[in-house]
N, C-alpha and C. Protein backbone atom coordinates (compact mmCIF):
# COMPACT_ATOMS: atom_id res chain seq x y z
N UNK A 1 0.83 -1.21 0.00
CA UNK A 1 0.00 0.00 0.00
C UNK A 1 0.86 1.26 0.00
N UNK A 2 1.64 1.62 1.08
CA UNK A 2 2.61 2.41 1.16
C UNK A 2 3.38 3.03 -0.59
N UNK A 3 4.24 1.42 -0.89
CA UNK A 3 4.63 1.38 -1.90
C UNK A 3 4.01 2.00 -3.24
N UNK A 4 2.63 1.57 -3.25
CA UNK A 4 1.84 2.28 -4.38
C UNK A 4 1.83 3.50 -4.25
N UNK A 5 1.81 4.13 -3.10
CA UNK A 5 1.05 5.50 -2.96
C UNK A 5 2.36 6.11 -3.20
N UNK A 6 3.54 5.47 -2.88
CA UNK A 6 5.16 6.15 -3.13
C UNK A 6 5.08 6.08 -4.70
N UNK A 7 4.92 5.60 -5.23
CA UNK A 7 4.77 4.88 -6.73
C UNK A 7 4.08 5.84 -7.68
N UNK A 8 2.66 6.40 -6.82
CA UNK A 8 1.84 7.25 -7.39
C UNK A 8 2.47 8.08 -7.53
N UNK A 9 2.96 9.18 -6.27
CA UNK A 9 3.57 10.32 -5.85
C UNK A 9 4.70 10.28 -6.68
N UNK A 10 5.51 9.78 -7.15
CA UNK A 10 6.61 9.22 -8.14
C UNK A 10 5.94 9.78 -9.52
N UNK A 11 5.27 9.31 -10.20
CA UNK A 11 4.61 9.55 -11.40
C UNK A 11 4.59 10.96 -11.28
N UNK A 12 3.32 11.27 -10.54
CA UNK A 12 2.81 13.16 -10.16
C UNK A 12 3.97 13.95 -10.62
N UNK A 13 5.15 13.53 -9.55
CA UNK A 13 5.98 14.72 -9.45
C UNK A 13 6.48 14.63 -10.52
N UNK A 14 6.86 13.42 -11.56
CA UNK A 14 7.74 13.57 -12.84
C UNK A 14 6.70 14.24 -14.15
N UNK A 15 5.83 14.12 -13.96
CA UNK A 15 4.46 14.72 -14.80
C UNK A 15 4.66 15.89 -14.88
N UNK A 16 4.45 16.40 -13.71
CA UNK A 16 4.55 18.32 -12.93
C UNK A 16 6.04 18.76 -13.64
N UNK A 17 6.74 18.05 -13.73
CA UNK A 17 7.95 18.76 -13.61
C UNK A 17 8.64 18.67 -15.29
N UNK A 18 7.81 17.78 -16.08
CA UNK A 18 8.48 17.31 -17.24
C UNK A 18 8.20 18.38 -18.16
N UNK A 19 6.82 18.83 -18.44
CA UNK A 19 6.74 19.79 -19.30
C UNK A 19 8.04 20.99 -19.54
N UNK A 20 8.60 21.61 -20.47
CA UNK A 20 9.68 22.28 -21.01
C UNK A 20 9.06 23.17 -21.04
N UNK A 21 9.50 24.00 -19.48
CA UNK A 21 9.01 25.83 -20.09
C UNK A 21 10.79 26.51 -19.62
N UNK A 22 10.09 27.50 -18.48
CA UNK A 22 11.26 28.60 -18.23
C UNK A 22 12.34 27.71 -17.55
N UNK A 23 12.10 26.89 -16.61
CA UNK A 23 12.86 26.12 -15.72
C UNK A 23 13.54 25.57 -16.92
N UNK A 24 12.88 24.81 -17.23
CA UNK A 24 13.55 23.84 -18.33
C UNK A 24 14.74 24.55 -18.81
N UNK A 25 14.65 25.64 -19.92
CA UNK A 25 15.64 26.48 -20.63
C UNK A 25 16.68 26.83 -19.53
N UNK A 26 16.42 27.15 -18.13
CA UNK A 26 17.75 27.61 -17.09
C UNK A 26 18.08 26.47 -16.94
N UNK A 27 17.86 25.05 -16.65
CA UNK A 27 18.55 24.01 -16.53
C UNK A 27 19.54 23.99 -17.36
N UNK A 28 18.72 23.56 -18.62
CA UNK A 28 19.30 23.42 -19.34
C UNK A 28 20.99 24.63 -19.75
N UNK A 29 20.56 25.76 -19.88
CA UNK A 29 21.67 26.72 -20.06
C UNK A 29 22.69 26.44 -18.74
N UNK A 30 22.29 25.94 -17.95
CA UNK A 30 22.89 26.19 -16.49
C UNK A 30 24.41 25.07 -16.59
N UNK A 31 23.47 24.05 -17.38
CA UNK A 31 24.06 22.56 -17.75
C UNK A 31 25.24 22.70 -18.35
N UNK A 32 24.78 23.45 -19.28
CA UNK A 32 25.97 23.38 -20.48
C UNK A 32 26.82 24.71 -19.76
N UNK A 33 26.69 25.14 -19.26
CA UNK A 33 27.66 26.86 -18.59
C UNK A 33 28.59 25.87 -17.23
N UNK A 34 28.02 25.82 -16.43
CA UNK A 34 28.42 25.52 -15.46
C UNK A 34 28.59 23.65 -15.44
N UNK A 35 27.81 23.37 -15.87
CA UNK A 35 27.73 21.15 -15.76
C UNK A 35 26.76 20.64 -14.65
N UNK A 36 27.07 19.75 -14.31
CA UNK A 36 25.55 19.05 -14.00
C UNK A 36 24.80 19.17 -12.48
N UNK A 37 25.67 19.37 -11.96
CA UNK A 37 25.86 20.07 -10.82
C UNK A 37 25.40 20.88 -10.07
N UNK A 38 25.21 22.42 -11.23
CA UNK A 38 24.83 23.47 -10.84
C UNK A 38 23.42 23.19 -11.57
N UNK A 39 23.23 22.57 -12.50
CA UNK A 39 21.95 22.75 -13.32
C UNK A 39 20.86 21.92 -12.09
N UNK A 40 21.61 20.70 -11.56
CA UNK A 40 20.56 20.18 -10.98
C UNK A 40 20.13 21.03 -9.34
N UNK A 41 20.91 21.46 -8.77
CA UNK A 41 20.71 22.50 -7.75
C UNK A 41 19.79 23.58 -8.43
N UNK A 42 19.36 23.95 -9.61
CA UNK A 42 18.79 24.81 -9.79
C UNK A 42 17.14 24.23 -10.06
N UNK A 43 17.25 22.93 -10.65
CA UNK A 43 16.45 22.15 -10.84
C UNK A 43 15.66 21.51 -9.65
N UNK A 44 16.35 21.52 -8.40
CA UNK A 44 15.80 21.31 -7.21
C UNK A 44 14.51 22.31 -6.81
N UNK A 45 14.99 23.74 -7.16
CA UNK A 45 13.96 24.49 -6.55
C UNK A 45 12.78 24.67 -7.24
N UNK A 46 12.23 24.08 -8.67
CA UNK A 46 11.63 23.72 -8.66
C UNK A 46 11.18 22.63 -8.36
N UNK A 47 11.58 21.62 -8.20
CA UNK A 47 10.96 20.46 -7.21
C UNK A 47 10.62 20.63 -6.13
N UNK A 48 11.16 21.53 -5.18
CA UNK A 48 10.42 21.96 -4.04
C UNK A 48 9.26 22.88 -4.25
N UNK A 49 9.15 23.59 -5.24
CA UNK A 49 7.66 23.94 -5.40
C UNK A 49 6.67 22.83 -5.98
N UNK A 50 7.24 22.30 -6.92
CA UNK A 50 5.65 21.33 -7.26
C UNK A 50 5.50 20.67 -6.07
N UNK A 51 6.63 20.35 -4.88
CA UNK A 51 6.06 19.28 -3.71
C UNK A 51 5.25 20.38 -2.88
N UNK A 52 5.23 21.55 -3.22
CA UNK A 52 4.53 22.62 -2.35
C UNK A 52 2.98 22.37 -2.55
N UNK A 53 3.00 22.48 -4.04
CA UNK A 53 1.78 22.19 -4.75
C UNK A 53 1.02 20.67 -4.72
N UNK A 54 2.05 20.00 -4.58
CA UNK A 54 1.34 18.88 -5.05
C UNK A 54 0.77 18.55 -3.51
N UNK A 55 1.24 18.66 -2.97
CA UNK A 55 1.11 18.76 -1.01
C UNK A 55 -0.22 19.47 -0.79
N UNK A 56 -0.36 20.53 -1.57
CA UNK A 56 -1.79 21.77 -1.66
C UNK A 56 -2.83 20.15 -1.90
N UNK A 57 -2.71 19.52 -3.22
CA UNK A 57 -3.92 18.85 -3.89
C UNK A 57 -3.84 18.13 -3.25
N UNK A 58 -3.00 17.16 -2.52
CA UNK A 58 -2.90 15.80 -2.09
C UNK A 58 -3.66 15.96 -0.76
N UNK A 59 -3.26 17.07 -0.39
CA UNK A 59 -3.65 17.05 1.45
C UNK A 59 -5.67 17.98 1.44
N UNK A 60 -5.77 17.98 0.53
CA UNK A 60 -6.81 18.39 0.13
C UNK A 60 -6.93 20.25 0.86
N UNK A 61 -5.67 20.58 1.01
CA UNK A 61 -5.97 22.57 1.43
C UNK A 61 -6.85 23.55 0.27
N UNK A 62 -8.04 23.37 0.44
CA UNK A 62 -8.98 24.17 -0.12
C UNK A 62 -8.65 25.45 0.48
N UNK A 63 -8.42 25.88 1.44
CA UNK A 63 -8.34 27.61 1.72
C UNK A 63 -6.64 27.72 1.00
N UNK A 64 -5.89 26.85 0.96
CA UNK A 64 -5.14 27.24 0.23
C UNK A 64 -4.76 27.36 -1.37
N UNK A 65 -5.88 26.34 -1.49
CA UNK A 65 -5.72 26.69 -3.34
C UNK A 65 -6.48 27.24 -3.45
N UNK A 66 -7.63 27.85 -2.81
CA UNK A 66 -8.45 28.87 -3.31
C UNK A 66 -8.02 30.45 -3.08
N UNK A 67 -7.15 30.00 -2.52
CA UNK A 67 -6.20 31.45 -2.12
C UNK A 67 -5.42 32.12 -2.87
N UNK A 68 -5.03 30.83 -3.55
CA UNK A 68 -3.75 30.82 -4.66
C UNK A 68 -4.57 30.96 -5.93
N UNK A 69 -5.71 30.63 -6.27
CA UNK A 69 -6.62 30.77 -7.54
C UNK A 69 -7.04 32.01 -7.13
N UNK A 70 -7.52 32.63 -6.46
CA UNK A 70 -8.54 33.84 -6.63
C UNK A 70 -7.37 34.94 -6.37
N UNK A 71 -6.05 34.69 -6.42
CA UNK A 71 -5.01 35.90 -6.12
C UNK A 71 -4.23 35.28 -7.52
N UNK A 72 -4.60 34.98 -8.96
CA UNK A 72 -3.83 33.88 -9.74
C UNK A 72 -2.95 35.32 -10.57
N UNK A 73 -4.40 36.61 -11.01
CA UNK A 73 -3.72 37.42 -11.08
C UNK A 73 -2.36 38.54 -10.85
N UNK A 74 -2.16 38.31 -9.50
CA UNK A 74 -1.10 38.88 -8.94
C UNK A 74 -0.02 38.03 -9.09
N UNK A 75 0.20 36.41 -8.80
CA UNK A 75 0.56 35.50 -9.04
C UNK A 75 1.93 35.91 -10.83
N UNK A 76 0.96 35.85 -11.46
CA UNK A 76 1.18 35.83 -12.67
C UNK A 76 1.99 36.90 -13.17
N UNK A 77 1.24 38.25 -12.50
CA UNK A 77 2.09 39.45 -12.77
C UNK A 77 3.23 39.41 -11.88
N UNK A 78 3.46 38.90 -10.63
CA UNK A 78 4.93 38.52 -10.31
C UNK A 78 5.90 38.17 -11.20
N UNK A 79 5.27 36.95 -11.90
CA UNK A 79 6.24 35.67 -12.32
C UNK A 79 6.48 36.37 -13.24
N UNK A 80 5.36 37.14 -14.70
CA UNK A 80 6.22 37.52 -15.82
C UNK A 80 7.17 38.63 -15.68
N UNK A 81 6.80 39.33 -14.66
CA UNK A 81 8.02 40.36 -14.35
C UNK A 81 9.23 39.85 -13.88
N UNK A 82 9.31 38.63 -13.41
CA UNK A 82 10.75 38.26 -13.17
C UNK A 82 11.09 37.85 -14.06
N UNK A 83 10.28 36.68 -15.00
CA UNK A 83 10.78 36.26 -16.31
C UNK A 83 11.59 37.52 -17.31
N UNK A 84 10.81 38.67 -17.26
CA UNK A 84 11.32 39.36 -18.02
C UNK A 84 12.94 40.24 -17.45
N UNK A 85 12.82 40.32 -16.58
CA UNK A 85 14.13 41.25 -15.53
C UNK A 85 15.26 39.76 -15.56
N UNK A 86 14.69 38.21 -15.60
CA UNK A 86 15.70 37.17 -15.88
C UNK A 86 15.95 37.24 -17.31
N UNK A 87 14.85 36.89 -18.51
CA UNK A 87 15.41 36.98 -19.43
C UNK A 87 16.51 38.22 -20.05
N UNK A 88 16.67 39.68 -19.55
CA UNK A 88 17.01 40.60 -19.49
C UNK A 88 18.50 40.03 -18.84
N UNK A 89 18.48 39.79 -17.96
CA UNK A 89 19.96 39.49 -17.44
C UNK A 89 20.42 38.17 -18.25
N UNK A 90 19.97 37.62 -18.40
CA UNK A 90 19.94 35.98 -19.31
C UNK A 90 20.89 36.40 -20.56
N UNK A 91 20.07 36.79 -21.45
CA UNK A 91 20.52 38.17 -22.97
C UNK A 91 22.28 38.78 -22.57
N UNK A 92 22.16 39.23 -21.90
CA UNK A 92 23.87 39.85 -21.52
C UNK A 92 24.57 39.29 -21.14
N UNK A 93 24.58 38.14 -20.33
CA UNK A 93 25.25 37.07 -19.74
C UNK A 93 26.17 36.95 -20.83
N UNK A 94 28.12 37.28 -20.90
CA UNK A 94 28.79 36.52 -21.58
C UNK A 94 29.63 36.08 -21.15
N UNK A 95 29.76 34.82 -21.65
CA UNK A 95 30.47 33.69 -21.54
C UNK A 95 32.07 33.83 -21.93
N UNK A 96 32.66 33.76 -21.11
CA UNK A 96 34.07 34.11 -21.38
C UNK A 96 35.19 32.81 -21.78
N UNK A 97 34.67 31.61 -20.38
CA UNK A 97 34.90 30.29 -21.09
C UNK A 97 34.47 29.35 -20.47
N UNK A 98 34.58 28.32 -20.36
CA UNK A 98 34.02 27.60 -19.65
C UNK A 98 34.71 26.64 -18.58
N UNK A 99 33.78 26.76 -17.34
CA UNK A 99 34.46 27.42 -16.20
C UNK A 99 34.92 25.17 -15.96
N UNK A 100 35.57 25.37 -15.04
CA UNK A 100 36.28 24.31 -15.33
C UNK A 100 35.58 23.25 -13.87
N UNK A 101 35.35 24.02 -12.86
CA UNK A 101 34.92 24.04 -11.29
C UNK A 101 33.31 24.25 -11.02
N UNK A 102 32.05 23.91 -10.91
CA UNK A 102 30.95 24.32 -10.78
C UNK A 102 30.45 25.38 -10.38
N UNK A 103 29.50 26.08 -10.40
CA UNK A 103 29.46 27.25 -9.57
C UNK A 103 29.15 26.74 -8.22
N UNK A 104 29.28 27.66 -7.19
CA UNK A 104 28.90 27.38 -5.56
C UNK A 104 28.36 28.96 -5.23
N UNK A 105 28.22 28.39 -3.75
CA UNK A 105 27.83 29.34 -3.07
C UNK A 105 26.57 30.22 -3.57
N UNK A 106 27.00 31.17 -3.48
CA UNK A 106 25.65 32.36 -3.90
C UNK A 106 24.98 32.10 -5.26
N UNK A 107 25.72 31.92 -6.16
CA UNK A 107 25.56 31.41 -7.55
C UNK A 107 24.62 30.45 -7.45
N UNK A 108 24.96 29.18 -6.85
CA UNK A 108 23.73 28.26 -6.43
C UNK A 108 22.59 28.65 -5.84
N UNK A 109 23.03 29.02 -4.77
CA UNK A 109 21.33 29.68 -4.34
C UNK A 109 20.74 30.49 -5.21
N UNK A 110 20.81 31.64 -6.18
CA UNK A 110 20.20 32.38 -7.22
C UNK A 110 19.76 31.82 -7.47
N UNK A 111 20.37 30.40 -8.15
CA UNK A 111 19.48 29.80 -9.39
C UNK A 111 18.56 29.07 -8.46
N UNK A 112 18.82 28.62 -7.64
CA UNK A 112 17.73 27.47 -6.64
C UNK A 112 16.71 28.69 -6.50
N UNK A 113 17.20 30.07 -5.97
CA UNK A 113 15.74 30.93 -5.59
C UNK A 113 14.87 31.18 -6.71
N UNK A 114 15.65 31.30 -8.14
CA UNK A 114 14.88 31.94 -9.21
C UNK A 114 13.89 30.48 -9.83
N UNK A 115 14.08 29.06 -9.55
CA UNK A 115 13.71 28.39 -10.19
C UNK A 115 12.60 28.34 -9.07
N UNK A 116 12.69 28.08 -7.95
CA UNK A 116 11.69 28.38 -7.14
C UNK A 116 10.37 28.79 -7.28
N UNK A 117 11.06 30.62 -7.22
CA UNK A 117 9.98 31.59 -7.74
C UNK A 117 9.23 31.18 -9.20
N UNK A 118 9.84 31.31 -9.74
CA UNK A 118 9.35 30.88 -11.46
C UNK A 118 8.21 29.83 -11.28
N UNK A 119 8.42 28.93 -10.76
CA UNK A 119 7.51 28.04 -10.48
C UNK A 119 6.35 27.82 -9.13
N UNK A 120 6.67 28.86 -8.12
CA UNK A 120 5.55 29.09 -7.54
C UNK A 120 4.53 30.41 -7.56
N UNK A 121 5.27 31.02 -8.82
CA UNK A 121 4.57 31.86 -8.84
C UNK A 121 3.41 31.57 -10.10
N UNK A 122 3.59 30.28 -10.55
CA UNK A 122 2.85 30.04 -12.11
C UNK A 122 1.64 29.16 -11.54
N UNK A 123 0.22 30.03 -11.46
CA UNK A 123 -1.01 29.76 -10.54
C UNK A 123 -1.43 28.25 -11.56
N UNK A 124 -1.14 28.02 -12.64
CA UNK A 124 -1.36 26.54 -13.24
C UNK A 124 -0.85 25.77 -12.57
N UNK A 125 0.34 25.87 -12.19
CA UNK A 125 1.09 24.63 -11.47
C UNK A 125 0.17 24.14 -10.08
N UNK A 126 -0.66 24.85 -9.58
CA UNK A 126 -1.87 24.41 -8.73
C UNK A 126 -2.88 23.65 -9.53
N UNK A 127 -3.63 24.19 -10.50
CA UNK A 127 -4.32 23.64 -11.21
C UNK A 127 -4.05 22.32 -12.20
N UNK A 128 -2.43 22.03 -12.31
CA UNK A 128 -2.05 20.98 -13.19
C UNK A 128 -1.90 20.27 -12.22
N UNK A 129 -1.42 19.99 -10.85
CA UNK A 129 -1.18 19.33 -9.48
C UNK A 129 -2.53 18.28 -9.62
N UNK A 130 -3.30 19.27 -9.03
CA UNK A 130 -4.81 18.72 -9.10
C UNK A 130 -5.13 17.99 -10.12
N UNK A 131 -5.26 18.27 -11.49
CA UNK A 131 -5.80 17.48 -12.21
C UNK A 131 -4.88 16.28 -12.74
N UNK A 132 -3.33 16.58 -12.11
CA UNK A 132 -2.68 14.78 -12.06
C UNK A 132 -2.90 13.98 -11.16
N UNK A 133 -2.75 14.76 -9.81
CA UNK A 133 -3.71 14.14 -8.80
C UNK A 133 -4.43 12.89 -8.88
N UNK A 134 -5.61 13.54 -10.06
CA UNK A 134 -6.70 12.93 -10.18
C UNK A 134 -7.27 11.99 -11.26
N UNK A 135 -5.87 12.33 -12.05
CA UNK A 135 -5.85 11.48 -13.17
C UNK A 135 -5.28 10.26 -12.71
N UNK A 136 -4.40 10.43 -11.95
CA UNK A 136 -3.44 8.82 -11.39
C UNK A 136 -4.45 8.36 -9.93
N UNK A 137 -5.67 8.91 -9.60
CA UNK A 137 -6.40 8.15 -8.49
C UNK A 137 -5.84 8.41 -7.26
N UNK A 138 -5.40 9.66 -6.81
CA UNK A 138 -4.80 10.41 -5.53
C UNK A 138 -5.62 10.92 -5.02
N UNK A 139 -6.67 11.44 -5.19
CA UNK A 139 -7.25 12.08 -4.51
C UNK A 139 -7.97 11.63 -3.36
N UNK A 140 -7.85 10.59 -3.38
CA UNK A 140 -9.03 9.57 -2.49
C UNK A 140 -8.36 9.33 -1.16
N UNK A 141 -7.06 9.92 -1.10
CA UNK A 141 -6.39 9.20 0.04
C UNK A 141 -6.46 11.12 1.07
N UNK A 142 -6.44 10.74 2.12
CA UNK A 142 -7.04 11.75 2.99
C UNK A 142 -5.60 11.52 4.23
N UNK A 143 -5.49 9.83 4.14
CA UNK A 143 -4.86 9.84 5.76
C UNK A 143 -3.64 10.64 5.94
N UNK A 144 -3.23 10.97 6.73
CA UNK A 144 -2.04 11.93 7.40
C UNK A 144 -0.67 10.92 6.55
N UNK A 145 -0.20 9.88 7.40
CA UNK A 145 0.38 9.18 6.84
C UNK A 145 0.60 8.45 5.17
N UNK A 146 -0.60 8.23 4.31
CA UNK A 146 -0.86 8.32 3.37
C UNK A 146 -0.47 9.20 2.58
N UNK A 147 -0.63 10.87 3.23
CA UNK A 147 -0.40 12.37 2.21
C UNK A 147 0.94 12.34 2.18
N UNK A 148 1.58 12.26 3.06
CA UNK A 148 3.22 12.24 3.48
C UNK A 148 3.68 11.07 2.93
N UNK A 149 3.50 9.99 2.44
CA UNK A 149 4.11 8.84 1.78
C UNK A 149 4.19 9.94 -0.02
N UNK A 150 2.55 9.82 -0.41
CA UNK A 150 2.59 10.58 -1.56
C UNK A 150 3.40 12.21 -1.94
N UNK A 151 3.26 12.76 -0.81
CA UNK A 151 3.84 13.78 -1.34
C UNK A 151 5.73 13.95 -1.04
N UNK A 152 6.48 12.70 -0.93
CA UNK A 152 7.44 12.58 -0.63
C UNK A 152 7.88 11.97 -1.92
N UNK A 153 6.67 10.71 -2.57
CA UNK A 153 6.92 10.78 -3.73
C UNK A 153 6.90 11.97 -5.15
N UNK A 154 5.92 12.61 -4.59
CA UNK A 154 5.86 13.74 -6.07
C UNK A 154 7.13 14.26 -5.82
N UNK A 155 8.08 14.52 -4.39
CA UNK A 155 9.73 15.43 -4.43
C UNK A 155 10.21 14.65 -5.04
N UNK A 156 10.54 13.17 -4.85
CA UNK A 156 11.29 11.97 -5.81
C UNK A 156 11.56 12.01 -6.99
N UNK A 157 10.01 12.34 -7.19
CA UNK A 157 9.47 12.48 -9.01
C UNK A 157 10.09 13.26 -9.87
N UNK A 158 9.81 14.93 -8.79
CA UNK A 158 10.32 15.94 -9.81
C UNK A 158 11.84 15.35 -9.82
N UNK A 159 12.26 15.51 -8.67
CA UNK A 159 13.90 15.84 -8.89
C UNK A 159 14.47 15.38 -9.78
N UNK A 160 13.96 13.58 -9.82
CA UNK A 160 14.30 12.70 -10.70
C UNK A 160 14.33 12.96 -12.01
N UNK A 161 13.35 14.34 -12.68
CA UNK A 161 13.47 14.77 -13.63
C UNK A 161 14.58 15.87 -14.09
N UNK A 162 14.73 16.27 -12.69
CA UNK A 162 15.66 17.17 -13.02
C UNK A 162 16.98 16.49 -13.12
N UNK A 163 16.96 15.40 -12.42
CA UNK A 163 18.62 14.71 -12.51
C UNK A 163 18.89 14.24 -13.80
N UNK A 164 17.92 14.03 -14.79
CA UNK A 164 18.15 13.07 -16.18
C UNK A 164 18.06 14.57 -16.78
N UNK A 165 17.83 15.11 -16.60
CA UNK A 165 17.68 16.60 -17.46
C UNK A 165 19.27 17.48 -17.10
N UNK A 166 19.43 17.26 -16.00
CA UNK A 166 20.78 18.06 -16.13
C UNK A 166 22.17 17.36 -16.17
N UNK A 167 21.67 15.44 -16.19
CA UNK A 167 22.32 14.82 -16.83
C UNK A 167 22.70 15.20 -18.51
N UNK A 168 21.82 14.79 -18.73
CA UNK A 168 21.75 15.00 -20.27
C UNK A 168 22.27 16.00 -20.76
N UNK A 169 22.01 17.10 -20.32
CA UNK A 169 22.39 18.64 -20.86
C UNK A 169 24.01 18.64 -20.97
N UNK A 170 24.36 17.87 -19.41
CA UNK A 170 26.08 18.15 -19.13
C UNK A 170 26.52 17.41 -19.79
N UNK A 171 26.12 16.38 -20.25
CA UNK A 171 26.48 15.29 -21.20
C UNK A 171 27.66 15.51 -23.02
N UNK A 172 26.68 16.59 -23.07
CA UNK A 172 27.05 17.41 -24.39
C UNK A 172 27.47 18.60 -24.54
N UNK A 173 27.90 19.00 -22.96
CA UNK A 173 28.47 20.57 -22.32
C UNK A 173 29.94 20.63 -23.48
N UNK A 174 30.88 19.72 -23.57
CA UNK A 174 31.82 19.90 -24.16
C UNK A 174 32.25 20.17 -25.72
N UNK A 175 30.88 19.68 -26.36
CA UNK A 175 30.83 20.57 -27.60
C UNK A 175 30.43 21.95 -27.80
N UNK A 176 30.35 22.42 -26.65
CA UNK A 176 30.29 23.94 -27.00
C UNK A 176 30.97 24.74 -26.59
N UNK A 177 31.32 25.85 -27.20
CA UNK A 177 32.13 26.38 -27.05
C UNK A 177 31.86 27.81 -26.87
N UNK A 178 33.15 29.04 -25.86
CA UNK A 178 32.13 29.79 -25.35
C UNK A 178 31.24 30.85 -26.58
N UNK A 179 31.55 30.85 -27.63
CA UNK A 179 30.73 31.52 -28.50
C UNK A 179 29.53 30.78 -28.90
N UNK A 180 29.08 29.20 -28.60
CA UNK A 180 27.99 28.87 -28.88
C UNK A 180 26.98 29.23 -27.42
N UNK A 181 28.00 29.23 -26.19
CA UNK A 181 27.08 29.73 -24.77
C UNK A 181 26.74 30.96 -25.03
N UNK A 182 27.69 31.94 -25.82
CA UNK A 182 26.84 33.38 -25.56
C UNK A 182 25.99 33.35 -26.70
N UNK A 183 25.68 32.71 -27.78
CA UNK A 183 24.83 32.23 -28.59
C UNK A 183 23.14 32.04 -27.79
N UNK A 184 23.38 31.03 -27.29
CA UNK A 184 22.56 30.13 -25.95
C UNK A 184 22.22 30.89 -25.24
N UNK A 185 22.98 32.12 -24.43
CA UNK A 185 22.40 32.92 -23.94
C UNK A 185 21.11 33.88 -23.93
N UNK A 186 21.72 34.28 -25.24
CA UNK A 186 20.75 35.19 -25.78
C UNK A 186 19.63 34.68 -26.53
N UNK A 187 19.63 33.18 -26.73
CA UNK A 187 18.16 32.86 -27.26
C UNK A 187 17.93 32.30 -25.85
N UNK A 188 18.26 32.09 -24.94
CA UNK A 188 17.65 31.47 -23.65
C UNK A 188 17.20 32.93 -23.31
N UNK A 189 17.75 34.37 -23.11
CA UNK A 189 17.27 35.14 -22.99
C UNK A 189 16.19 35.51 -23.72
N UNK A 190 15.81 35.55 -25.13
CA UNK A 190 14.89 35.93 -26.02
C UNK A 190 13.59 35.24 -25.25
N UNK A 191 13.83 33.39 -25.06
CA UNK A 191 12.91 32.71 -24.62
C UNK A 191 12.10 32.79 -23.47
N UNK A 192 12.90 33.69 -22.84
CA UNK A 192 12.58 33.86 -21.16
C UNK A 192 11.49 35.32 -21.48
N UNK A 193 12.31 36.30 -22.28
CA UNK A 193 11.44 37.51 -22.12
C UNK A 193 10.00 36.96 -23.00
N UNK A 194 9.80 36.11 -24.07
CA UNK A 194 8.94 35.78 -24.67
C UNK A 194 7.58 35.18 -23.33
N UNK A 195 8.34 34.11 -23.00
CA UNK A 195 7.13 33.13 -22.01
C UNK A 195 6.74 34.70 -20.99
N UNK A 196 7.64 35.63 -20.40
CA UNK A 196 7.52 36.53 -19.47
C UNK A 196 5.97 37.70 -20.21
N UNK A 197 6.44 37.96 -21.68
CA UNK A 197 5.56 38.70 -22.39
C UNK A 197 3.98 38.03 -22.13
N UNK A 198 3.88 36.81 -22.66
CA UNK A 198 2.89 35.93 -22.73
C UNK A 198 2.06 36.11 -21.64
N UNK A 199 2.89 35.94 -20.49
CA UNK A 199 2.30 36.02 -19.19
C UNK A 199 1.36 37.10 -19.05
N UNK A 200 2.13 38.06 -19.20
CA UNK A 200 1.59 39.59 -18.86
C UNK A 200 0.45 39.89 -19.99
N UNK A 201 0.91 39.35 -21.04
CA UNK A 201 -0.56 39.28 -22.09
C UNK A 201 -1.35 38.91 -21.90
N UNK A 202 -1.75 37.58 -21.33
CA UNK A 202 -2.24 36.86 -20.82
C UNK A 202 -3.33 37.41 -19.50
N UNK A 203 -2.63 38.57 -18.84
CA UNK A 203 -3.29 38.84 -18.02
C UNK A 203 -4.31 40.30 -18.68
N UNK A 204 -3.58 40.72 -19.69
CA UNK A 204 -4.27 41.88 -20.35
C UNK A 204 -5.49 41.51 -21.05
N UNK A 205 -5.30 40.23 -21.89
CA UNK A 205 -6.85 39.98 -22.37
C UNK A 205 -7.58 39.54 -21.44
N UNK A 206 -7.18 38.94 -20.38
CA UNK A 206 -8.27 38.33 -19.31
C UNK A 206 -9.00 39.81 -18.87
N UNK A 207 -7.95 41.05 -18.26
CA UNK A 207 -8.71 41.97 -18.17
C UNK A 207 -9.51 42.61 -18.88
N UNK A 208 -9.44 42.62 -20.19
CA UNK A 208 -9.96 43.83 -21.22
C UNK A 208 -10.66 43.00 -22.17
N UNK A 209 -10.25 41.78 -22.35
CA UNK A 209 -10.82 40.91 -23.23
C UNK A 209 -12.43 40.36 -22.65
């Protein structure tokens, strides 16, 4: 029983976390700049938000996802404003060479805080929680012990995505070279201010539309 519900929570979190948006592209850039290392430390902090989220659906906190839905607006205008002030710093970022040692310290935490934010500030990631939830037959489980088996699996899940993801990326770090990173940069930047635009569009037709 245990096992399944670890099993479930396993699935969830790799679901939540697989889709390729903003996270994705900083892994990824993070991968090939720094190696696997730093990408997956950055990749962590979103895994600690979908377990935030997935913890919201699993444990059934209605005052808290209704908190987080009826504030989705503000939510949103957070996130694309950072997207855009990241993709903005993203764009200038040049690559001088490639660094031989991982990044540490402060460097790590940035990226752990920005992947974080990025992802708890994106009011879907509540709404996609829930409806994997409920697609894999989670919802039914209520007990204390039960929520905490599952939502230990959805952390498993994501990370696990992030470890084959910033596997992979570092994998092929050595064919590039630093004029293809400041290349990379600036379309990882383009990509970031784009999803950031969207956002904020997004909130303009909801208003006016």
């Amino acid at each position: 029983m245990e096992s399944g519900l670890f099993l479930r929570g396993l699935a969830i979190g790799f679901l939540l976390a697989a889709p390729v948006g903003p996270v994705g592209i900083l892994c990824i850039r993070r991968a090939l700049s720094n190696g696997r290392y730093a990408a997956f430390i950055a990749g962590l902090g979103a895994a600690f938000a979908d377990t935030f989220y997935g913890a919201v659906a699993g444990l059934g906190l209605t005052v808290v996802s209704t908190f987080l839905v009826s504030h989705a607006a503000i939510l949103r205008l957070v996130g694309g404003l950072f997207l855009l002030i990241l993709g903005a710093h993203t764009y200038r970022h040049k690559t001088c060479n490639l660094p031989q040692q991982p990044t540490r310290g402060p460097g790590l935490l940035r990226d752990f805080i920005a992947t974080f934010l990025i992802t708890l500030t994106n009011p879907g990631t509540i709404l996609g929680a829930m409806g994997v939830f409920a697609a894999v037959g989670a919802l039914d489980n209520r007990s204390q012990a039960g929520s905490g088996i599952l939502i230990l699996g959805v952390f498993g899940g994501s990370t696990l995505w992030w470890l084959i993801l910033s596997a992979g990326a570092s994998a092929v770090r050595s064919r590039f070279s630093p004029r293809w990173l400041d290349r990379l940069n600036h379309a990882s930047g383009v990509v970031l201010i784009v999803f950031g635009v969207g956002i904020l569009g997004s909130l303009i037709v909801h208003r006016f539309g």
